[in-house]
Protein backbone atom coordinates (compact mmCIF):
# COMPACT_ATOMS: atom_id res chain seq x y z
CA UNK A 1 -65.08 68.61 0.53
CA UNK A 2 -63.37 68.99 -2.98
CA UNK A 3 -64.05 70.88 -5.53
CA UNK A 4 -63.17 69.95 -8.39
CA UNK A 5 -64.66 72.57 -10.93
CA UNK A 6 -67.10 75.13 -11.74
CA UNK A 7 -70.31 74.24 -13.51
CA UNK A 8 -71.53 78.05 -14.47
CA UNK A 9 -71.10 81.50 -13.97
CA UNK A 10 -74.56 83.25 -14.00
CA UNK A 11 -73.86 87.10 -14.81
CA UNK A 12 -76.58 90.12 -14.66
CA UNK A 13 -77.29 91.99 -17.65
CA UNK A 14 -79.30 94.58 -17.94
CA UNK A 15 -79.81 94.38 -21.94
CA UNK A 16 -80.24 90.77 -23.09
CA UNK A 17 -80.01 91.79 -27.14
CA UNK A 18 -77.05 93.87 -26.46
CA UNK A 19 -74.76 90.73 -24.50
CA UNK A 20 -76.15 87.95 -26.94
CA UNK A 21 -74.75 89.83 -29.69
CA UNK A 22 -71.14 90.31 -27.46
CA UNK A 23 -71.25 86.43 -26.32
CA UNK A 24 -72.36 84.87 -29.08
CA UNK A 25 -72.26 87.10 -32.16
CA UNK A 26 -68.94 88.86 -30.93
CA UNK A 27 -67.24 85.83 -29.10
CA UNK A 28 -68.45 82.90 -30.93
CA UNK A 29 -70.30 81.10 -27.65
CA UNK A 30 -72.14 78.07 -28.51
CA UNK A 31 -75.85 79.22 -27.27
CA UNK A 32 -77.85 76.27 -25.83
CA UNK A 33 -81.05 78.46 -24.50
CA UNK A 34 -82.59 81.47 -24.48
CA UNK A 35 -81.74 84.62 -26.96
CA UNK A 36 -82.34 87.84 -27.42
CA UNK A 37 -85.91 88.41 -26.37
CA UNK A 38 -85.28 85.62 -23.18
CA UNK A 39 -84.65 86.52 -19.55
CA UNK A 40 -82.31 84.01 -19.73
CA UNK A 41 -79.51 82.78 -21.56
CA UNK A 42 -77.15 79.92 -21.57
CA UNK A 43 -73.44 79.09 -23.37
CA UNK A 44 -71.46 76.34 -23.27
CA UNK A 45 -67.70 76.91 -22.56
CA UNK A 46 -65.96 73.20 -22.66
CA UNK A 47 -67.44 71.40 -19.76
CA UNK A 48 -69.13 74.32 -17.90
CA UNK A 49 -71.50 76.92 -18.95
CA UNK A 50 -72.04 81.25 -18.60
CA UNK A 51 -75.31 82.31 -18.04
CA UNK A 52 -76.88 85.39 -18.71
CA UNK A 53 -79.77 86.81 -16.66
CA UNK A 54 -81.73 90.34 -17.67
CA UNK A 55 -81.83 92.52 -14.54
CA UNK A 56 -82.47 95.23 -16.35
CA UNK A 57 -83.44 97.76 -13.76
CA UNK A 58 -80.47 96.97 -11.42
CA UNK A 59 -77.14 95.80 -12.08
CA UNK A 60 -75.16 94.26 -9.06
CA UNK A 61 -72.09 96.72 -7.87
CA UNK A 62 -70.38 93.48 -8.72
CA UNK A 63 -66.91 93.66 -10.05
CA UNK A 64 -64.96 90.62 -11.26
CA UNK A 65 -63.00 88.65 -14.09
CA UNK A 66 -64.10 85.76 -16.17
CA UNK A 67 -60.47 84.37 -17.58
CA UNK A 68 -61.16 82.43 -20.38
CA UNK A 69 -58.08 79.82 -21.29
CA UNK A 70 -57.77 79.93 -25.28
CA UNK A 71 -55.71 78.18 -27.95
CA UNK A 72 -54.55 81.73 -29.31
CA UNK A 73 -54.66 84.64 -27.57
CA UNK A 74 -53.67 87.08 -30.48
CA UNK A 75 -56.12 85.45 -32.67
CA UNK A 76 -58.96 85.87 -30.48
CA UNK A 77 -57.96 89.83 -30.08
CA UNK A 78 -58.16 90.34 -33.52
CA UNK A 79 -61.40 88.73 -34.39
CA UNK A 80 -63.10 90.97 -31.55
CA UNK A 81 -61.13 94.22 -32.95
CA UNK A 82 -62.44 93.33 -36.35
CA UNK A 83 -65.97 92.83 -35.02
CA UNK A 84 -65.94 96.37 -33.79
CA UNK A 85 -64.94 95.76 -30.29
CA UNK A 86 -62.43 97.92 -28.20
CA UNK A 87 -60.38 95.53 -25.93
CA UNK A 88 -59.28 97.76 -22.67
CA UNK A 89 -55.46 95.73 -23.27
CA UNK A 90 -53.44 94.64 -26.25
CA UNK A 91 -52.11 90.86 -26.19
CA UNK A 92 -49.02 90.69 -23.86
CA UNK A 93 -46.74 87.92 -22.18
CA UNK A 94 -47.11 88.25 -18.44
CA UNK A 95 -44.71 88.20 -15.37
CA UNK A 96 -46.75 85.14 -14.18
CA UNK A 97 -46.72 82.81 -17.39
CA UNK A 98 -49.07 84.25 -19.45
CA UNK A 99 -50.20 85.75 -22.73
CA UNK A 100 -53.60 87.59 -22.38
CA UNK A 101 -55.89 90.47 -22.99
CA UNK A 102 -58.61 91.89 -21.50
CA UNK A 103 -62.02 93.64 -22.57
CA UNK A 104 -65.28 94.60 -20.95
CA UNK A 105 -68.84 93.24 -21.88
CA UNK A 106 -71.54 95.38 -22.44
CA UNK A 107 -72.39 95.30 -18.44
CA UNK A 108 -68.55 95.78 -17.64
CA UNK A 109 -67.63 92.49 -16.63
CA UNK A 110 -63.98 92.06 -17.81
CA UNK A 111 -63.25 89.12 -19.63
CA UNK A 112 -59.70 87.97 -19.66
CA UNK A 113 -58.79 85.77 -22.43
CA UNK A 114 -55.44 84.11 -21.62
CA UNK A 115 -53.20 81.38 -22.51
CA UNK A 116 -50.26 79.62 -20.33
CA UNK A 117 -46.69 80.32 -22.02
């Protein structure tokens, strides 16, 4: 078997107004269904997709990263900082190769938005 990439990440929200205004609104996703009054919502991230699905009366005990590779890290940062958001890191050049940041969604997944340097 090979794998050769991911097609989505479906993530449980448990207010879909709230993370359609972070994902799309806040990020700058490219929505392809749903909304704000939907169940459930779809973006397109280059060739795969996130989805968003309203649990709203239970959230998994789920914990994980979505790393997101981007042409510039520091510009990204200070779009969401200007859009009212409070990133949990600043931009910084990693051990490992990269520049990156991180910040929570409005469930507290932690997005990572990185690029190789």
């Amino acid at each position: 078997m090979n794998i050769r990439s991911i097609s989505a990440v479906t993530l449980a929200v448990a207010d879909m107004a709230r993370s359609v205004d972070f994902y799309g609104d806040k990020i700058g996703l490219e929505i392809l269904y749903g909304g704000t009054s939907a169940s459930f919502t779809s973006y397109r991230i280059g060739d795969g997709y996130i989805n968003l699905t309203l649990e709203p009366s239970h959230i998994p005990a789920w914990w994980g990263r979505l790393i997101f590779y981007v042409d510039d890290v520091d510009s990204i940062y200070k779009r969401l900082v200007d859009a009212g958001l409070n990133p949990s890191t600043q931009p910084a050049n990693a051990s490992w190769g990269e520049r990156y940041f991180h910040i929570n969604d409005p469930d507290s997944h932690e997005l990572s938005f990185a690029k190789p340097i």
